[in-house]
Each structure stands twice: as structure tokens, then as C-alpha cells.
Protein backbone atom coordinates (compact mmCIF):
# COMPACT_ATOMS: atom_id res chain seq x y z
CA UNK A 1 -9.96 34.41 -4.77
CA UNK A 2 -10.07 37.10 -7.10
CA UNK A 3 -12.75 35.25 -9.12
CA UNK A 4 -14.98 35.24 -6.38
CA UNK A 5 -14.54 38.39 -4.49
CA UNK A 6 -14.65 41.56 -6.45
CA UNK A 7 -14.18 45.43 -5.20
CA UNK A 8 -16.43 46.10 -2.39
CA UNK A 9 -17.64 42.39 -2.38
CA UNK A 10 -17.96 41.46 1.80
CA UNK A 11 -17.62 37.89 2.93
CA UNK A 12 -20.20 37.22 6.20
CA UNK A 13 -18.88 34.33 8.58
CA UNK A 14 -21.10 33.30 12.23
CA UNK A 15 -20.66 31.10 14.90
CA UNK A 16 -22.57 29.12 17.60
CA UNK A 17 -21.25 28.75 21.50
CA UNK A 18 -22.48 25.69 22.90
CA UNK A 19 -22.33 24.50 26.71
CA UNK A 20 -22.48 21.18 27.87
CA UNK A 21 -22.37 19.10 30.93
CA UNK A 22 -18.61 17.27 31.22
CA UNK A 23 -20.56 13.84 31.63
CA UNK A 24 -22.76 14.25 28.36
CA UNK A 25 -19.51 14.72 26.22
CA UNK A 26 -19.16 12.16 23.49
CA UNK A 27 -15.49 11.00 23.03
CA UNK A 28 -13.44 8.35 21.83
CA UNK A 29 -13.47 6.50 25.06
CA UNK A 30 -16.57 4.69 24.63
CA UNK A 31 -15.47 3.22 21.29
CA UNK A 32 -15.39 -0.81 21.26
CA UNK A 33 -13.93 -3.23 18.60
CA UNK A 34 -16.82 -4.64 16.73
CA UNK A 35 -19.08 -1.55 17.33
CA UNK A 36 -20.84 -0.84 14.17
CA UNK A 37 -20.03 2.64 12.09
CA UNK A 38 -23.08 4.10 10.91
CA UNK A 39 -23.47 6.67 7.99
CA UNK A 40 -26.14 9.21 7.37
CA UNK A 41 -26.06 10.20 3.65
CA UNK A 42 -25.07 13.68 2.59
CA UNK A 43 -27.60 16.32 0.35
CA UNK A 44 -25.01 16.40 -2.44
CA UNK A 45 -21.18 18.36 -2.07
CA UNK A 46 -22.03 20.13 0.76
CA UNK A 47 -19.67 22.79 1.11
CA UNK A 48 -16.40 21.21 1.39
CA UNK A 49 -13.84 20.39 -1.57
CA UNK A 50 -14.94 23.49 -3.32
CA UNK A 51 -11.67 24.56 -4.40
CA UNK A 52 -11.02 21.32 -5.97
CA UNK A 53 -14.26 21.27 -7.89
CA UNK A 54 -13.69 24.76 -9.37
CA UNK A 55 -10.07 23.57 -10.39
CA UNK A 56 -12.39 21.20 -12.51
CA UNK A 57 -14.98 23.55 -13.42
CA UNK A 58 -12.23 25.82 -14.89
CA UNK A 59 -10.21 23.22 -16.52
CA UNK A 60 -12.65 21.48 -18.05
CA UNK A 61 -14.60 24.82 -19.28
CA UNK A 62 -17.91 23.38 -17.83
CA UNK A 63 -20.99 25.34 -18.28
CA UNK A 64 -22.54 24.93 -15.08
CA UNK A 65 -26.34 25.27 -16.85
CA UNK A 66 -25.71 22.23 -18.80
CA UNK A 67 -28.59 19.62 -17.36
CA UNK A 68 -27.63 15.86 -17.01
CA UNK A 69 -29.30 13.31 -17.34
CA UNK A 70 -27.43 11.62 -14.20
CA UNK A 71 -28.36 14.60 -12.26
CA UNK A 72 -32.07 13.85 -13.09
CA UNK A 73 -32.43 16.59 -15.49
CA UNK A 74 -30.66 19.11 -13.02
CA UNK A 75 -27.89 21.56 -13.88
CA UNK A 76 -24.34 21.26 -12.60
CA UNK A 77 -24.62 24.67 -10.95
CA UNK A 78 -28.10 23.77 -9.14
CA UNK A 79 -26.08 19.98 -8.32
CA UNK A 80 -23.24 21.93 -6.85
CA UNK A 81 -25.30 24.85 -4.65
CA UNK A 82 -27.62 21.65 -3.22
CA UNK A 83 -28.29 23.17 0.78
CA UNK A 84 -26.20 21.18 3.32
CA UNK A 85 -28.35 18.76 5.07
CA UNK A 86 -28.97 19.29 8.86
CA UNK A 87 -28.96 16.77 11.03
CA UNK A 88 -29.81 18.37 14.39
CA UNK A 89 -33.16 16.51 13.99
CA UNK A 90 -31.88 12.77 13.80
CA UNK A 91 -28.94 13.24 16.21
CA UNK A 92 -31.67 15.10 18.67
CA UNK A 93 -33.76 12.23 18.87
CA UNK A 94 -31.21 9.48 19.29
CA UNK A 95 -29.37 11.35 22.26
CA UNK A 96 -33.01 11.84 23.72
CA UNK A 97 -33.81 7.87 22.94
CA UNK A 98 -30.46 7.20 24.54
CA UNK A 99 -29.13 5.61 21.78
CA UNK A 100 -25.26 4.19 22.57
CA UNK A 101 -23.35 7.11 20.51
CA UNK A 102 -19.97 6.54 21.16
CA UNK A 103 -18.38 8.50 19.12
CA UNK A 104 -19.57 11.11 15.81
CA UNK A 105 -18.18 13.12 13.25
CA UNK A 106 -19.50 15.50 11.17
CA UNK A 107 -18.06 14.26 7.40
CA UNK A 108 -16.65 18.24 6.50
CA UNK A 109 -13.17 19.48 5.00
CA UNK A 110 -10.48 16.60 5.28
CA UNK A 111 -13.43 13.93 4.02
CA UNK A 112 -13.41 10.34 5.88
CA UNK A 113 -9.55 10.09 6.56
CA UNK A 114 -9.67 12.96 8.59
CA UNK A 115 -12.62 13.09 10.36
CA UNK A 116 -13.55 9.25 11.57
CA UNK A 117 -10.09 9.20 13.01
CA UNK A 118 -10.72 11.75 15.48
CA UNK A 119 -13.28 9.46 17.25
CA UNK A 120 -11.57 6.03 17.26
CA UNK A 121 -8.70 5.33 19.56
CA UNK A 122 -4.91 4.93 18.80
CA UNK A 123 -5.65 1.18 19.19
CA UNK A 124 -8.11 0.56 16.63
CA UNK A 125 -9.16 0.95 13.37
CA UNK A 126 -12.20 2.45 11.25
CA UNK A 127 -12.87 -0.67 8.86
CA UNK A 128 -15.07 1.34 5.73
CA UNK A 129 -16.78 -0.76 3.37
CA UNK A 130 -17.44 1.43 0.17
CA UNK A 131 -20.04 -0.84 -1.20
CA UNK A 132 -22.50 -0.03 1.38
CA UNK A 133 -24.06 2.50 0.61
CA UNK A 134 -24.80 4.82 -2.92
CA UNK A 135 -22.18 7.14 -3.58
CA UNK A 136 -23.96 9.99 -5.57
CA UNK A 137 -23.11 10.23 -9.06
CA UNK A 138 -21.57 13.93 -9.00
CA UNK A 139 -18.72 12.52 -6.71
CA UNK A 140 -18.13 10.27 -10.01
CA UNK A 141 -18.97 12.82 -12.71
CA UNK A 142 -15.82 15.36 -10.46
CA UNK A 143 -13.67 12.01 -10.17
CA UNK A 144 -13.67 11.10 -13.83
CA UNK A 145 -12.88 14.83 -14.71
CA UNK A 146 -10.30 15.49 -12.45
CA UNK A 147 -8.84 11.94 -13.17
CA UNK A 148 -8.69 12.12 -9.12
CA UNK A 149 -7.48 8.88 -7.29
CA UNK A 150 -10.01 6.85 -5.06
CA UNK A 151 -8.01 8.02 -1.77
CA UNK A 152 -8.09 11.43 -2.76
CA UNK A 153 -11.88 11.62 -2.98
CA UNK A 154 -12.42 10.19 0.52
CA UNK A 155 -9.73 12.68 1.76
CA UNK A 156 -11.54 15.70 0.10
CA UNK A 157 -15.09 14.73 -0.75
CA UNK A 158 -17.98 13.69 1.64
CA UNK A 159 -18.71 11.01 -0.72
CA UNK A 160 -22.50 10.34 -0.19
CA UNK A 161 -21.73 10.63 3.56
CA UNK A 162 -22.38 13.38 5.79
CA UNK A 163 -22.68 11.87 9.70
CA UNK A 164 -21.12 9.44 11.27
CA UNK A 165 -21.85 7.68 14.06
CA UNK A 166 -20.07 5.12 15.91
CA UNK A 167 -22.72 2.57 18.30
CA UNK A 168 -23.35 -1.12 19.17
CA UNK A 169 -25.02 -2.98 17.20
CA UNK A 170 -27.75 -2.96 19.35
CA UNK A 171 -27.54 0.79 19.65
CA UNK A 172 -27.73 0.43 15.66
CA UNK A 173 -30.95 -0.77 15.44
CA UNK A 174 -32.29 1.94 17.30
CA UNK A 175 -30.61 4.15 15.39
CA UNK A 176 -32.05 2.73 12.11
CA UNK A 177 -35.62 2.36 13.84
CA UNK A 178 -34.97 6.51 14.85
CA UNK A 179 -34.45 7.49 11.04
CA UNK A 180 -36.97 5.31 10.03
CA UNK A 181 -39.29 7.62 11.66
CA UNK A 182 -37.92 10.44 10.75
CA UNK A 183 -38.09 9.31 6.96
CA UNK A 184 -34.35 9.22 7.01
CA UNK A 185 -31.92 6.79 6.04
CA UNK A 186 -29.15 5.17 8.10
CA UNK A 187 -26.72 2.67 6.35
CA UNK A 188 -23.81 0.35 8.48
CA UNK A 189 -21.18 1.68 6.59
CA UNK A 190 -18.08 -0.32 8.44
CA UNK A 191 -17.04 -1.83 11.92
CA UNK A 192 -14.18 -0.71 14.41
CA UNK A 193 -11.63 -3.27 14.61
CA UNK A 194 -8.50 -3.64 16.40
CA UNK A 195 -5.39 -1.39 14.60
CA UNK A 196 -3.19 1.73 15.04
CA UNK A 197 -5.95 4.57 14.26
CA UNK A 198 -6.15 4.57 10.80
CA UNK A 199 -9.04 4.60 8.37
CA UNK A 200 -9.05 1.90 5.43
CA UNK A 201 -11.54 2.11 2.82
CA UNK A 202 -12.00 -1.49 1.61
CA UNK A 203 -13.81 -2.16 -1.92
CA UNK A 204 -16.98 -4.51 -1.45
């Protein structure tokens, strides 16, 4: 990425090692037809899809100081370098509330096709419904642009979403009472149903 890294430019990567006990692992197993899918929202793009959106940027010659008015005054540039959201706190506090997680995926490169079906089973499906929750209006603004197809976006994008959890819908409600406290928002974004492992992202 010649644009990006220049002579004597360094890139910085770090990781985290984690340990945990065999019998706190969260897996697929747990997952139930009818358990609810719950999404946490995203801050923005996070930082996934990026070389997609500067396809776009350099297309499309956008200045990315122009301020919209769908952005709430905001420039593209500031829209775009929004800090990923955290969510150590929420997930913290429902493991510690023993809430039913049975299954979670963090929403990163691949979008929703390619991250909810690593936590449901080869004999169900992850029912979406895309009308339940606000998809943030730079997903739109880059869709539009790009003249990008609905699948696409959901295979590249986080889409408004950046956490998903799978529960019952009992373990739901304590999820949603969790956020709650935590001034967070939690939306049912879908339900596991019987299927082959696939994702479908219905329009509602």
C-alpha cells in the first residue's frame, strides 16, 4: 500500500494470550433452535472493510473534510477514524451474571456471513432480520457510492453491528436488563432456526 506506507514509514502490530478453563469455553454446542440472536451496535466502521472504502474514497475523489449533514455536522475523515467500541465491559458483566451465552462473535473482517456462522451448528440456521435495528447512515452513504449490493455489505461491513451474542430468550432479558445498566443498547436482531449453517439476511 504504497499510499499508505512511505520510506521509513513502520507498521506496529500486538497481541493478547489468553488462558481459560476447558469448561468455561463458549462454543457452538450450546446453540438451540429458537434461541434469540442478540446484537450490540458498532461505534461506526470500525476497522474492517477499509480497503473497500478507500476504493470509494479514491474513485469518487471524496474530500474526507467535507462535513455532512447525515453525519451530524461531522467530516467523512473524523466518521471513518470513529475508535472501535470495546465491549469487554458488557460481555464482563453478563458472564459474571451468568447470563446463557451460547455462542458470540465478534462482527470483524468477513462481516455477518462469516462470522455468525462460526457459532451456529451445521444443522441450523442464523435467521437475521435487517429491520431491527438502525443501520448507521455511513454504511448507506459507502453503499450508494460504491453501487455495492446488499449481500456484499453484510459480507464486508459491520453494518451497525459489532457483537453478537447467541442466548435464550430468557437469557435475553438479562442481557438487555445488563446493558441497560451499563447505558448500552442490546437489540434481538434474529432467531436460530433449523437449516444447513447458513446466514440469511431477511428484509423486515
Amino acid at each position: 500500500m504504497p499510499d499508505m506506507y512511505r520510506k521509513d514509514d513502520i507498521d506496529v502490530a500486538g497481541f493478547a494470550v489468553g488462558i481459560i478453563e476447558k469448561s468455561a469455553i463458549i462454543n457452538s454446542s450450546l446453540v438451540n433452535e429458537g434461541d434469540i440472536i442478540a446484537g450490540i451496535p458498532s461505534s461506526g466502521v470500525h476497522s474492517n472493510g477499509f480497503s473497500l472504502v478507500r476504493k470509494i474514497i479514491k474513485d469518487k475523489k471524496l474530500d474526507l473534510q467535507k462535513k455532512y449533514d447525515w453525519a451530524g455536522g461531522k467530516s467523512l475523515g473524523d466518521l471513518l477514524l470513529t475508535p472501535t467500541k470495546l465491549y469487554f465491559k458488557i460481555i464482563d458483566r453478563m458472564i459474571k451474571n451468568k447470563v446463557e451465552i451460547h455462542g458470540i462473535s465478534h462482527i470483524t473482517g468477513g462481516g455477518f456471513y462469516e462470522n455468525i456462522n462460526r457459532i451456529i451448528p451445521g444443522n441450523m440456521n442464523a435467521s437475521i432480520s435487517k429491520g431491527s435495528w438502525k443501520i448507521p447512515a455511513i454504511f448507506k452513504f459507502l453503499q450508494d457510492l460504491g453501487n455495492i449490493d446488499r449481500d456484499e455489505m453484510f459480507r464486508v461491513f459491520n453494518m451497525g453491528i459489532g457483537m453478537v451474542i447467541i442466548t435464550s430468550p430468557g437469557g435475553f432479558d438479562k442481557a438487555r436488563n445488563i446493558a441497560g445498566e451499563l447505558g448500552e443498547d442490546i437489540y434481538n436482531i434474529g432467531t436460530v432456526t433449523r437449516g444447513n449453517g447458513k446466514v440469511i439476511i431477511e428484509e423486515s
